[in-house]
Every structure is written in structure tokens, then in C-alpha cells.
Protein backbone atom coordinates (compact mmCIF):
# COMPACT_ATOMS: atom_id res chain seq x y z
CA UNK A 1 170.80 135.55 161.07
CA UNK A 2 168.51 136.43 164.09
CA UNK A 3 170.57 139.24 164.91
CA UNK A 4 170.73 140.69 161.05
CA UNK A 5 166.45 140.54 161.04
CA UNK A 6 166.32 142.34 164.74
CA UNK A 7 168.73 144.70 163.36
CA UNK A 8 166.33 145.56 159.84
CA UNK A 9 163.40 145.20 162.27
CA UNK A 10 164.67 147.82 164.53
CA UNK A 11 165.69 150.02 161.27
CA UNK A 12 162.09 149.70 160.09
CA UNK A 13 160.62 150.80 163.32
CA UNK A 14 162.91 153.56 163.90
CA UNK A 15 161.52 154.94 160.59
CA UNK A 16 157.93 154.38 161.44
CA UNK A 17 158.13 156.06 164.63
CA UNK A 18 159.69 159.27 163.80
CA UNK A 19 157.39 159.38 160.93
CA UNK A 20 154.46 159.24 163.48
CA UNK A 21 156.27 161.68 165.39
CA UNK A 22 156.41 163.85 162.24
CA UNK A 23 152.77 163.77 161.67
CA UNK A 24 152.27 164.30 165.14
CA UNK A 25 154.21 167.39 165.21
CA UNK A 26 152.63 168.88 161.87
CA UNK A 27 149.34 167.84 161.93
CA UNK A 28 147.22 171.12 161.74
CA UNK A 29 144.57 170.68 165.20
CA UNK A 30 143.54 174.61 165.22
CA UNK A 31 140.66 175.20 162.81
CA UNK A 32 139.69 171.82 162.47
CA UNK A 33 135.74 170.59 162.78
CA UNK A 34 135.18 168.29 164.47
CA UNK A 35 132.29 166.04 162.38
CA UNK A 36 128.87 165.69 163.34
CA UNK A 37 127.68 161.99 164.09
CA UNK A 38 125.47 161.23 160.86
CA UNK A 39 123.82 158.61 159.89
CA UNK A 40 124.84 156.76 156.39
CA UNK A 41 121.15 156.24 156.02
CA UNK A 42 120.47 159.68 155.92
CA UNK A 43 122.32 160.12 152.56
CA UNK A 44 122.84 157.08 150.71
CA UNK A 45 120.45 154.28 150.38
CA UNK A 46 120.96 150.62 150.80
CA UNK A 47 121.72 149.98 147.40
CA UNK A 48 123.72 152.74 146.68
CA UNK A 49 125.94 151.93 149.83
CA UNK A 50 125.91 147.57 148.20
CA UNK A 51 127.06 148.93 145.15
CA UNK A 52 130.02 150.95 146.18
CA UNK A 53 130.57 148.09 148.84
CA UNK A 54 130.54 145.45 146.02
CA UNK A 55 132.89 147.28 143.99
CA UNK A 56 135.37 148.89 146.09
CA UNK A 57 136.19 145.94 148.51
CA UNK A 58 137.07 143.34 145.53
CA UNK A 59 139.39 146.64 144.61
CA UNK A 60 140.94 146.88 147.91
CA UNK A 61 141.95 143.29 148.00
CA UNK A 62 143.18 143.13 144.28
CA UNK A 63 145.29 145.91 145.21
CA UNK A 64 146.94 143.90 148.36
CA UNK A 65 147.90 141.24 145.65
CA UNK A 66 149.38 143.76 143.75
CA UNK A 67 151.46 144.64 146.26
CA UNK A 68 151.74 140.83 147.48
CA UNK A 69 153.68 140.23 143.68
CA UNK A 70 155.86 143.46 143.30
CA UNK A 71 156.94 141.89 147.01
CA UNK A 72 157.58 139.05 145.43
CA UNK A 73 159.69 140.12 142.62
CA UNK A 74 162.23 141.99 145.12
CA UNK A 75 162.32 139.15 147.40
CA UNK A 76 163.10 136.41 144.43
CA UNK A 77 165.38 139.24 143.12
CA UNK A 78 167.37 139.03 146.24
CA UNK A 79 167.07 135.27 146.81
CA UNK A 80 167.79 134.14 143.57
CA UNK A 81 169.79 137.49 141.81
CA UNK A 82 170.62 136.85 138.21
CA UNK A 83 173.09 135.16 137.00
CA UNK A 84 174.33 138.51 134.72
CA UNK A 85 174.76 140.46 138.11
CA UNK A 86 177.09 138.19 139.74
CA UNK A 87 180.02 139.12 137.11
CA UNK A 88 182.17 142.51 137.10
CA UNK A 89 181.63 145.21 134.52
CA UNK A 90 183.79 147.32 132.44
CA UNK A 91 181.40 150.14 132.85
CA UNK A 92 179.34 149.72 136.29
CA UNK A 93 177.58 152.78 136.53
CA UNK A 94 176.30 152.22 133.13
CA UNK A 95 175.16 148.48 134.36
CA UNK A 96 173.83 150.05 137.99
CA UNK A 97 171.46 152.17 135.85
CA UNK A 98 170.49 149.55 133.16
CA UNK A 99 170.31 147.10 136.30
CA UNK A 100 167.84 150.11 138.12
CA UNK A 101 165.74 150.53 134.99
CA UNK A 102 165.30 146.81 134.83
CA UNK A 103 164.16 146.21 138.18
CA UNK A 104 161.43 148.90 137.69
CA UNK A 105 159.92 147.82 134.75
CA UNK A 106 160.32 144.15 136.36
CA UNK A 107 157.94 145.28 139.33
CA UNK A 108 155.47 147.55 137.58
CA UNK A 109 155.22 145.38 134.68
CA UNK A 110 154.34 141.96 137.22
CA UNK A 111 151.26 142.97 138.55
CA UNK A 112 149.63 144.45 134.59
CA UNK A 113 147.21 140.91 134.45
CA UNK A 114 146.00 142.20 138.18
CA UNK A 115 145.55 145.86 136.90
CA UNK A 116 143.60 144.74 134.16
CA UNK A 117 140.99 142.88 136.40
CA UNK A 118 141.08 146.11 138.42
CA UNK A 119 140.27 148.26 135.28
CA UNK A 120 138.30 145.88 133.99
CA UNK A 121 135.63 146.16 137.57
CA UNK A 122 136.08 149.97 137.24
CA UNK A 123 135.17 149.74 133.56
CA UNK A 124 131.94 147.90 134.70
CA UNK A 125 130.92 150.33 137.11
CA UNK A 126 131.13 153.16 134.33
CA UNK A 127 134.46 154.52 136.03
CA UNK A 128 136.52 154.33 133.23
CA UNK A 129 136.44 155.95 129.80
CA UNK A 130 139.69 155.29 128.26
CA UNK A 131 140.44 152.79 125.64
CA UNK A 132 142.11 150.11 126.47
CA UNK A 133 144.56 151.16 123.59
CA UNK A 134 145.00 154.56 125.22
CA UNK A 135 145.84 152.81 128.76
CA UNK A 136 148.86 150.78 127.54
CA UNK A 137 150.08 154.17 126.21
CA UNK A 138 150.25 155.42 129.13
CA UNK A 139 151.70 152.41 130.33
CA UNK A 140 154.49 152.54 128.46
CA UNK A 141 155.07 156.37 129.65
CA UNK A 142 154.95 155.56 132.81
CA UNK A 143 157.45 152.32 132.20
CA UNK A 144 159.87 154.67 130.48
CA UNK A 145 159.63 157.87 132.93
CA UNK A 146 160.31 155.13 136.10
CA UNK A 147 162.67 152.82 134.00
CA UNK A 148 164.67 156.26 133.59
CA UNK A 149 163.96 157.79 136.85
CA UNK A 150 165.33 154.46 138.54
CA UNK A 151 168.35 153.85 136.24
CA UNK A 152 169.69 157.69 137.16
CA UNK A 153 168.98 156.85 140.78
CA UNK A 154 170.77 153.36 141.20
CA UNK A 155 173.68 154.84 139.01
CA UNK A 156 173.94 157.86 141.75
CA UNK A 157 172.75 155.55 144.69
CA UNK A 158 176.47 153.34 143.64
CA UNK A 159 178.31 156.42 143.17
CA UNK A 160 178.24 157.50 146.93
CA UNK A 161 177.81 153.62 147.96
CA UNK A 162 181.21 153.23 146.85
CA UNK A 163 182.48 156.62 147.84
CA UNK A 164 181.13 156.47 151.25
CA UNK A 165 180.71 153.08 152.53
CA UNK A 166 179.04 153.79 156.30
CA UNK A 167 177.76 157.57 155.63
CA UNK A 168 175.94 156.96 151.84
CA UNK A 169 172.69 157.37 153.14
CA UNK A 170 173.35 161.23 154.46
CA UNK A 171 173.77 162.87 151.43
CA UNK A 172 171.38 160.40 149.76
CA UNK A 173 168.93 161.86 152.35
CA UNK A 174 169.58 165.63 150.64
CA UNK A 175 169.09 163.93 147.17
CA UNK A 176 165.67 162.45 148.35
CA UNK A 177 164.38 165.88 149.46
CA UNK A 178 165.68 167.98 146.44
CA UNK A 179 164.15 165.42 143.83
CA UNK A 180 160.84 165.61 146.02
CA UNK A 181 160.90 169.74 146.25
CA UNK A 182 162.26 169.33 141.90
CA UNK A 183 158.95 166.57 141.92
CA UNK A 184 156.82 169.47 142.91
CA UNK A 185 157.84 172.40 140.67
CA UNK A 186 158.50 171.06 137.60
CA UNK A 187 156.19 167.75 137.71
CA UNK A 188 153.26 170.51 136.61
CA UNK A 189 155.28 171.77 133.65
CA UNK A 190 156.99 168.36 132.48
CA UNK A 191 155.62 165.35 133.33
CA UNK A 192 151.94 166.04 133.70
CA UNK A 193 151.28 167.20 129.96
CA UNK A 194 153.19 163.73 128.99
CA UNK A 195 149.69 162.33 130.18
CA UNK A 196 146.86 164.95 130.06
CA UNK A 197 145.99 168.00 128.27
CA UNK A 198 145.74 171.26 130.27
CA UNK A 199 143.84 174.35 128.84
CA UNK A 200 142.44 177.72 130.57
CA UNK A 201 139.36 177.07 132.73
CA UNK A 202 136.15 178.46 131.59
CA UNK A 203 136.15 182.88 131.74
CA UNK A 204 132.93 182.16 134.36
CA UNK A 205 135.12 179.44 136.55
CA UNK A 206 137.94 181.17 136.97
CA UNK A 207 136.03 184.23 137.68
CA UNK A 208 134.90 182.45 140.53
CA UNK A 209 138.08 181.13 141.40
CA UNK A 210 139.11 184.50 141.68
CA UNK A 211 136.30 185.88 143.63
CA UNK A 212 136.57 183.03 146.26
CA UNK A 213 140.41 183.45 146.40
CA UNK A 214 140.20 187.10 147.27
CA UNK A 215 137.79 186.37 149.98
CA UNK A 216 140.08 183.94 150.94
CA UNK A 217 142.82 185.64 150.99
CA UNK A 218 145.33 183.81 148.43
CA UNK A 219 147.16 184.64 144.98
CA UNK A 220 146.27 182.68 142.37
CA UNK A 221 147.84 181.85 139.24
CA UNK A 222 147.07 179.71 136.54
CA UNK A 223 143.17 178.38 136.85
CA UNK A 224 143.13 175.36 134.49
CA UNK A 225 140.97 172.16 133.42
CA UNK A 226 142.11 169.20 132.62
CA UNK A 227 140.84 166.42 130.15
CA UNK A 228 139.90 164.19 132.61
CA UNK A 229 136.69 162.96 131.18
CA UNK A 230 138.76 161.31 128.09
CA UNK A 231 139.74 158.68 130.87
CA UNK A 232 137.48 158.76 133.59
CA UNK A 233 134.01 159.95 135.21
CA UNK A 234 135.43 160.14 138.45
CA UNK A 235 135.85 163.86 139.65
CA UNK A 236 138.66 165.80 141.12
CA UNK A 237 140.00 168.84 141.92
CA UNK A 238 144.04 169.52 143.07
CA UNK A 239 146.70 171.88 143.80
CA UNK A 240 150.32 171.49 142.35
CA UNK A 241 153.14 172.82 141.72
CA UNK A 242 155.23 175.88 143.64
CA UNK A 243 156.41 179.02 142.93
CA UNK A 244 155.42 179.90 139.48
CA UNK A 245 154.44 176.11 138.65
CA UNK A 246 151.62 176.53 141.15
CA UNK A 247 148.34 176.35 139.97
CA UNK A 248 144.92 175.45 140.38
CA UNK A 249 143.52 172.04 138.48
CA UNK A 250 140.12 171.32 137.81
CA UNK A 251 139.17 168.17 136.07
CA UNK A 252 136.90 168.90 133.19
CA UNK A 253 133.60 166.53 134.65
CA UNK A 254 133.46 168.58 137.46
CA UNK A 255 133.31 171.98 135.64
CA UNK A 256 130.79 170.53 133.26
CA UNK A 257 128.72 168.47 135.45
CA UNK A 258 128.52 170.26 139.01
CA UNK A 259 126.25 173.06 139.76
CA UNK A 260 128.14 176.50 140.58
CA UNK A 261 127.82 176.74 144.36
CA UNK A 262 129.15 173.20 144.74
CA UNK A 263 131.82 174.24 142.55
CA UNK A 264 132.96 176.88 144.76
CA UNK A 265 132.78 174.34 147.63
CA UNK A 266 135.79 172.73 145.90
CA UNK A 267 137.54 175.35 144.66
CA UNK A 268 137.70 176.87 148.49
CA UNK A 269 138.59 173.55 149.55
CA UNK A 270 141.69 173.32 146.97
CA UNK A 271 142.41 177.42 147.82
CA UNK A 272 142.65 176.77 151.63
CA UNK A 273 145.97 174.32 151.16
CA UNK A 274 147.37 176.83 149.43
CA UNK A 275 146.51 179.59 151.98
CA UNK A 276 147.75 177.12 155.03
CA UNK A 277 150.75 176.31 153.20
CA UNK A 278 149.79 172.41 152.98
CA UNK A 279 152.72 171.55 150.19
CA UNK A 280 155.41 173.41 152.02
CA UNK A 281 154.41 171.49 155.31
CA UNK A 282 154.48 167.73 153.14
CA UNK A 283 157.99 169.13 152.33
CA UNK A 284 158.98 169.72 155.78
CA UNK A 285 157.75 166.44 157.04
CA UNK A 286 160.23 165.00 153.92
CA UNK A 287 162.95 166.63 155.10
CA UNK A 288 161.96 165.09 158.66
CA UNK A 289 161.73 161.59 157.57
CA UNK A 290 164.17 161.29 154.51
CA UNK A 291 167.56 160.90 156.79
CA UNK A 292 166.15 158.10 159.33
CA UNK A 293 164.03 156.32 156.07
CA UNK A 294 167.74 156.22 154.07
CA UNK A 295 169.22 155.52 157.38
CA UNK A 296 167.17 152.37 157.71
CA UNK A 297 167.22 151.68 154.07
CA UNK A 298 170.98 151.70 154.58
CA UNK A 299 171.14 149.19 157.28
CA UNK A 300 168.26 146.95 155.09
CA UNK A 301 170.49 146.73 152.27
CA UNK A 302 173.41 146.49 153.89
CA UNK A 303 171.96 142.93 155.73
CA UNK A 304 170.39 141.87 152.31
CA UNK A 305 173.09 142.88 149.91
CA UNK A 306 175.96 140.85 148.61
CA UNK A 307 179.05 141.36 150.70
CA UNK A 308 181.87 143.50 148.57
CA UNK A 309 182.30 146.42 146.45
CA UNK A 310 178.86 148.42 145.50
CA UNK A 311 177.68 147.51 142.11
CA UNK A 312 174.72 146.33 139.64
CA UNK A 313 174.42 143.34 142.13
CA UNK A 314 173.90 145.83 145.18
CA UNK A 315 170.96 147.01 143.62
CA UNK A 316 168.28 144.51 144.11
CA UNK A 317 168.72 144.40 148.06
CA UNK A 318 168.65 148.40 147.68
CA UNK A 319 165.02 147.88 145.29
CA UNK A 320 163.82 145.65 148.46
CA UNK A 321 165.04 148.10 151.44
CA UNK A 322 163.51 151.12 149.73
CA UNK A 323 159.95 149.10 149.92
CA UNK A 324 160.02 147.64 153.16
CA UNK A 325 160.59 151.52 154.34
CA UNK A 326 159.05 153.65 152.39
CA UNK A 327 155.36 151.84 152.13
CA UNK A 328 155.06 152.04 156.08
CA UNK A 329 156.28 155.24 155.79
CA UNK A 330 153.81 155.97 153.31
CA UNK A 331 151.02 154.60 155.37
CA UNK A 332 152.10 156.62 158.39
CA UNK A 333 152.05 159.97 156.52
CA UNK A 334 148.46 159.07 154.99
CA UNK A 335 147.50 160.62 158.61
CA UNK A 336 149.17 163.71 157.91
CA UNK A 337 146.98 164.09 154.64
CA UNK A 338 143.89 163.54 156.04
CA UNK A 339 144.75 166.45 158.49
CA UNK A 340 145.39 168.57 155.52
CA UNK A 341 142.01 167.33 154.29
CA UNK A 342 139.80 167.98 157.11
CA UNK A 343 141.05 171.14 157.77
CA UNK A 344 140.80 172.05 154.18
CA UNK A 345 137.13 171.16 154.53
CA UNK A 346 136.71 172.83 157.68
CA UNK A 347 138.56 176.31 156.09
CA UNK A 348 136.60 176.03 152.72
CA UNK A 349 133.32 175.84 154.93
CA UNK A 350 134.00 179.30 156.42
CA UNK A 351 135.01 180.39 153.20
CA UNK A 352 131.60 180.09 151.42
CA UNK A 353 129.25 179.32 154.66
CA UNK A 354 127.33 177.42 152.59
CA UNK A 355 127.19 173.92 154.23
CA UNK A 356 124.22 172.33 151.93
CA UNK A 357 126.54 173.09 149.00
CA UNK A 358 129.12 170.94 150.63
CA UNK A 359 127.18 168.41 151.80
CA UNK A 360 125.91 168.20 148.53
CA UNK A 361 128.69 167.60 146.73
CA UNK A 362 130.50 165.15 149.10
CA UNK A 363 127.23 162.84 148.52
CA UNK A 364 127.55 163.19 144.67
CA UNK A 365 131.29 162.47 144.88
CA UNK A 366 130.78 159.55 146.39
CA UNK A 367 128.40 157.98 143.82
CA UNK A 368 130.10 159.50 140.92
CA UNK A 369 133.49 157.66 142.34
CA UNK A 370 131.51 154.59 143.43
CA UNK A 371 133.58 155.43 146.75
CA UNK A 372 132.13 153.64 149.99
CA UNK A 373 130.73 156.62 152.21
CA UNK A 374 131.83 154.70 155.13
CA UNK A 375 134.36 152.39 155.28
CA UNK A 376 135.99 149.66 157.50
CA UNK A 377 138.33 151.82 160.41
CA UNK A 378 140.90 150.01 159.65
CA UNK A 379 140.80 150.31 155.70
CA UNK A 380 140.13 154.45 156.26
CA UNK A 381 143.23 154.33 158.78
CA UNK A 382 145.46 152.70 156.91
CA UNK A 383 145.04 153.82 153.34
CA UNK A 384 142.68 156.66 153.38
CA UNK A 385 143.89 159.98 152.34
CA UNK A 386 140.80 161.94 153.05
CA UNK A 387 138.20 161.77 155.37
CA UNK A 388 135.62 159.41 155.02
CA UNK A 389 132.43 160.77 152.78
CA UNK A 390 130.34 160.74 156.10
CA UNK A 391 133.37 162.24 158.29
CA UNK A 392 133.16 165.05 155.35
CA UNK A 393 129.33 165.30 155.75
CA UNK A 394 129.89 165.39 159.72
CA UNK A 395 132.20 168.63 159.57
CA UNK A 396 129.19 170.32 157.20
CA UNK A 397 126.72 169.43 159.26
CA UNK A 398 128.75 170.19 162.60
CA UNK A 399 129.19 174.06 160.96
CA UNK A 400 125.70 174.09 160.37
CA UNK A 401 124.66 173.17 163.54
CA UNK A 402 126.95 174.99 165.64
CA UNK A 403 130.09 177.42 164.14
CA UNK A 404 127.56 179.29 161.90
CA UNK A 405 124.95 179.57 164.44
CA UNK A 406 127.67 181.20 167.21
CA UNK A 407 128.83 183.12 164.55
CA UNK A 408 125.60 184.74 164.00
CA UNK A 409 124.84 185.15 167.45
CA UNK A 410 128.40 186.38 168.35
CA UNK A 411 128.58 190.25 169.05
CA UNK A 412 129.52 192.45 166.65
């Protein structure tokens, strides 16, 4: 017993570290500004900073119970497994995929009373515009896209279980990075219009758009805005997609609601990942990580599963290995996106040299998300995929103060 938990310990670990490695490795350093130190004070006031405070650290810990019952459910799936998975089937890839689609509505469905609470806060705050009719649709989408998703996974995951024993997790490594690269390219054109409506941004945005991604020097392709505002007043702005799925997303609020110049602040921002090749490099650190995480969900499952012949009752030891990996893993490669962030920033800054724009914006962000401009270290290391709302001010302010004042003196 002892030995088995060193053993998944060790797995774990493994995993962690060459993810760290990974982000090590990839991180961009060159081109990256360093922030000012600023003062929260100088931006937000006392009761703007209570209010975020109030509302996002409630969030924070509903969202570790969350996570503290979808644990649950794997571990009581593997404790106590049904008593319909101990049996042999007639067809067992057809129960391995009913038994995968189960298992995912089983953990997503768990934690809904938790999410409501969680909606219910955002609601409060004016976050959230959707009705509450409109959020079990999408619900339900999202139930039926994973239930599917998972039930074609555990059906292939017992295919090469069965057909190779010790080596599974090699080529399940290769099927982990093709269905992230597929994820990419056709997530844009398929499963993104199951949940939002996409139209041509405004003739004047994407003019700008275009104008900024000239000077930047990037193709663009399809400039659109999203219907954000039918669910939210949060703002956003995002790149997806490759190939010809890539394009540039703009969520309706912030095309309707944000002055021009602070507009372009974003769209550099969004143009610079595409320039520095940020999705192709999130790829590459996949195709780092993927063998040693199925490696070491291998060896979990293998210490946690039923002894025997791969089947349906395999499946919730698998469920449980691919969490205690992957959300470490996920952690770990949070650090990799805030790199892409803060250079982004640092990039879109040159891009527009207009710092007050930026700084600007970052402030309203903040209060239109009801985001805390400077959080715990420990909550903006761990979960944080951008830079902190003050870090973001710092790297304006440090361009003010310094890059665009050597650039002007610099000899031409």
C-alpha cells in the first residue's frame, strides 16, 4: 500500500516537474517589461478595491469546493464503484463509452447547487445578464458535448488499454495532442457557435484592426464580435483558432462601451500573440507534457484500477488519474500564460505607444469585471492567467517612464 502511493506520488511529481521545466524552457523573457512599482491607491479607491475584495474572495473559495466535490465523486467512484460495473458485457466498448459519458455528467452535474451560489454573487454584482433559463441551456450543451467527448475517449482509452497493456499511454499521448491541435482549429467553427453568436465587427473596428495589424506586422482574417453582452458585462477580447479558423474575437461590450484608443490597446494586445506565435508555442509545450502526464496517468490508474482485463470498470480509476495530473499540470502551465500575457502587454505597448490608453483600460477592466487589482501572491501564482491589474498598470507605466523616453532620445 505504501509502496503503490510513493509510486503515484512519484508519477505526479514527475509530471509537475517537467511541466515546470516546459514553461521554463518556453517562457518568452526577451521583450518583456518589467512593471513599474505602483501604488493600488493611485487607481482604485478603498471601496472600489472592498468591493471587488468582497466579491471575488467568497468566489475563490466556492470554487475550491467545487473542486473539493468533483474530488469527491472520483474518489467514492473508485472506493465504492457500482455495482453495474463489476459484471462483464456483451458489448464493452459500447459500456466503456456509456460508462465515460456517465462519469462526466456525474462530476459536472455535482457541483450545479455550488455554481448557482456562484452565479447567483456574480448576478448581484451586475456580472451576469443571462437568464437563468438561458444558463441551464447551456448547461445541458455543455453536459452533452463532455458526456460525448468522454464516452468516445474511454471507448478509445479501453481499446489500446487492452491492446497494449504496459505501452497504452504512448500512443494515447499522440491522441492527447491531435485532439488539442483538432480543439484549436475547429473549436472556432463548431463548438463555439453551439453557444454564442458571431457576426462581422463594426466597418470602423475592423478598420482599425487592420491598421494596427499592418503596423504590427500580422495577417489578419476574420475580425468578429461576439454577443457577449446577452450573458455578461464583463469584457474580453481573444484569439482562436489556426490556419484558416484563426480569427480575431471581440466581445460586443467592449466595442460598444470602450473609447477607440483603448480599443486599439486591446486589439494590439490580442494581435501580438498572433505575431509571437503564442498558440503554436501552448501546442509545443502539449506535445512536451502529454507523454510524461499519460505516463503518470498510466501508473495512477494502474494502482487504483481493478486488477484484470480493461473495461467499463477501468474507467473510474482512469476519471481519477486524469485529475490528480492534469489540474497540477494545469496550475503549472498557468505560468506559461501569464508570460504570454505580459509580453503581449509589453508588445501591444510598442505597438500603439500610447501608455495612458492602456492604463486606462486595465483600470476600467478591473471594475467592469469586479476583478481584485491586486491579489493575494499566492492566489495570482496559482490560478492567475494574466498579470495582476496593477502588474498590467506597472508595465504601462514602466514604458512611460523609461522605454519611450530612450526611445525618443535614442539616435536616429
Amino acid at each position: 500500500m505504501v509502496r503503490g502511493r510513493l509510486r503515484i506520488s512519484l508519477a505526479v511529481v514527475a509530471a509537475v516537474a517537467v511541466a515546470e521545466i516546459a514553461v521554463l524552457v518556453l517562457r518568452p523573457n526577451d521583450g518583456v517589461i518589467k512593471p513599474a512599482d505602483v501604488q493600488v491607491s493611485a487607481y482604485f479607491s478603498d471601496h472600489q478595491v472592498d468591493r471587488a475584495q468582497d466579491f471575488r474572495q467568497p468566489q475563490l473559495w466556492l470554487y475550491g469546493v467545487t473542486l473539493a466535490i468533483q474530488a469527491g465523486v472520483l474518489v467514492l467512484l473508485v472506493a465504492r464503484p457500482p455495482r453495474a460495473l463489476k459484471g462483464a458485457f456483451r458489448r464493452p466498448l459500447l459500456a466503456a463509452a456509456l460508462t465515460g459519458a456517465a462519469i462526466s455528467v456525474a462530476v459536472n452535474v455535482a457541483p450545479l447547487p455550488v455554481q448557482l451560489i456562484m452565479r447567483e454573487r456574480a448576478k448581484d454584482v451586475g456580472l451576469v445578464t443571462q437568464p437563468l433559463g438561458g444558463y441551464f441551456e447551456d448547461v445541458g450543451k455543455s453536459l452533452l458535448l463532455g458526456g460525448a467527448l468522454a464516452g468516445g475517449g474511454a471507448a478509445l482509452a479501453i481499446v489500446l488499454m487492452r491492446r497494449l497493456p504496459r505501452t497504452w499511454w504512448i500512443p494515447g499521448a499522440a491522441i492527447v495532442f491531435a485532439f488539442g491541435v483538432g480543439t484549436i482549429y475547429a473549436g472556432p467553427v463548431v463548438v463555439d457557435p453551439l453557444f454564442n453568436r458571431f457576426e462581422d465587427a463594426p466597418p470602423a473596428v475592423r478598420a482599425d484592426v487592420m491598421r494596427i495589424a499592418e503596423r504590427a506586422g500580422v495577417k489578419v482574417g476574420d475580425v468578429l464580435s461576439v454577443d457577449a453582452s446577452q450573458r455578461t458585462t464583463a469584457v474580453n477580447a481573444y484569439v482562436t483558432g489556426i490556419g484558416s479558423t484563426k480569427r480575431v474575437v471581440l466581445y460586443d461590450n467592449l466595442t460598444d462601451d470602450f473609447d477607440r484608443r483603448q480599443l486599439n490597446v486591446v486589439v494590439a494586445h490580442e494581435l501580438s500573440h498572433v505575431k509571437h506565435n503564442d498558440i503554436r508555442t501552448g501546442l509545443l509545450f502539449l506535445l512536451i507534457v502529454a507523454p510524461v502526464g499519460m505516463w503518470a496517468v498510466a501508473e495512477v490508474t494502474r494502482k487504483l484500477g481493478p486488477e484484470g482485463a480493461a473495461g467499463a470498470q477501468t474507467l473510474p480509476a482512469l476519471a481519477a488519474a486524469i485529475a490528480l495530473v492534469v489540474t497540477p499540470m494545469t496550475l503549472v502551465s498557468n505560468q506559461l500564460s501569464r508570460g504570454f500575457e505580459a509580453h503581449a502587454d509589453s508588445a501591444a505597448l510598442r505597438i500603439t505607444d500610447d501608455p495612458q490608453a492602456a492604463i486606462e483600460f486595465h483600470k476600467r477592466l478591473a471594475l467592469r469585471n469586479v476583478s481584485d487589482p491586486d491579489p493575494p501572491k499566492w492566489v495570482s501564482f496559482v490560478f492567475g492567467t494574466h498579470p495582476t491589474t496593477l502588474d498590467r498598470i506597472g508595465i504601462a507605466k514602466a514604458y512611460e517612464e523609461h522605454e519611450r523616453r530612450a526611445s525618443r532620445h535614442a539616435p536616429h
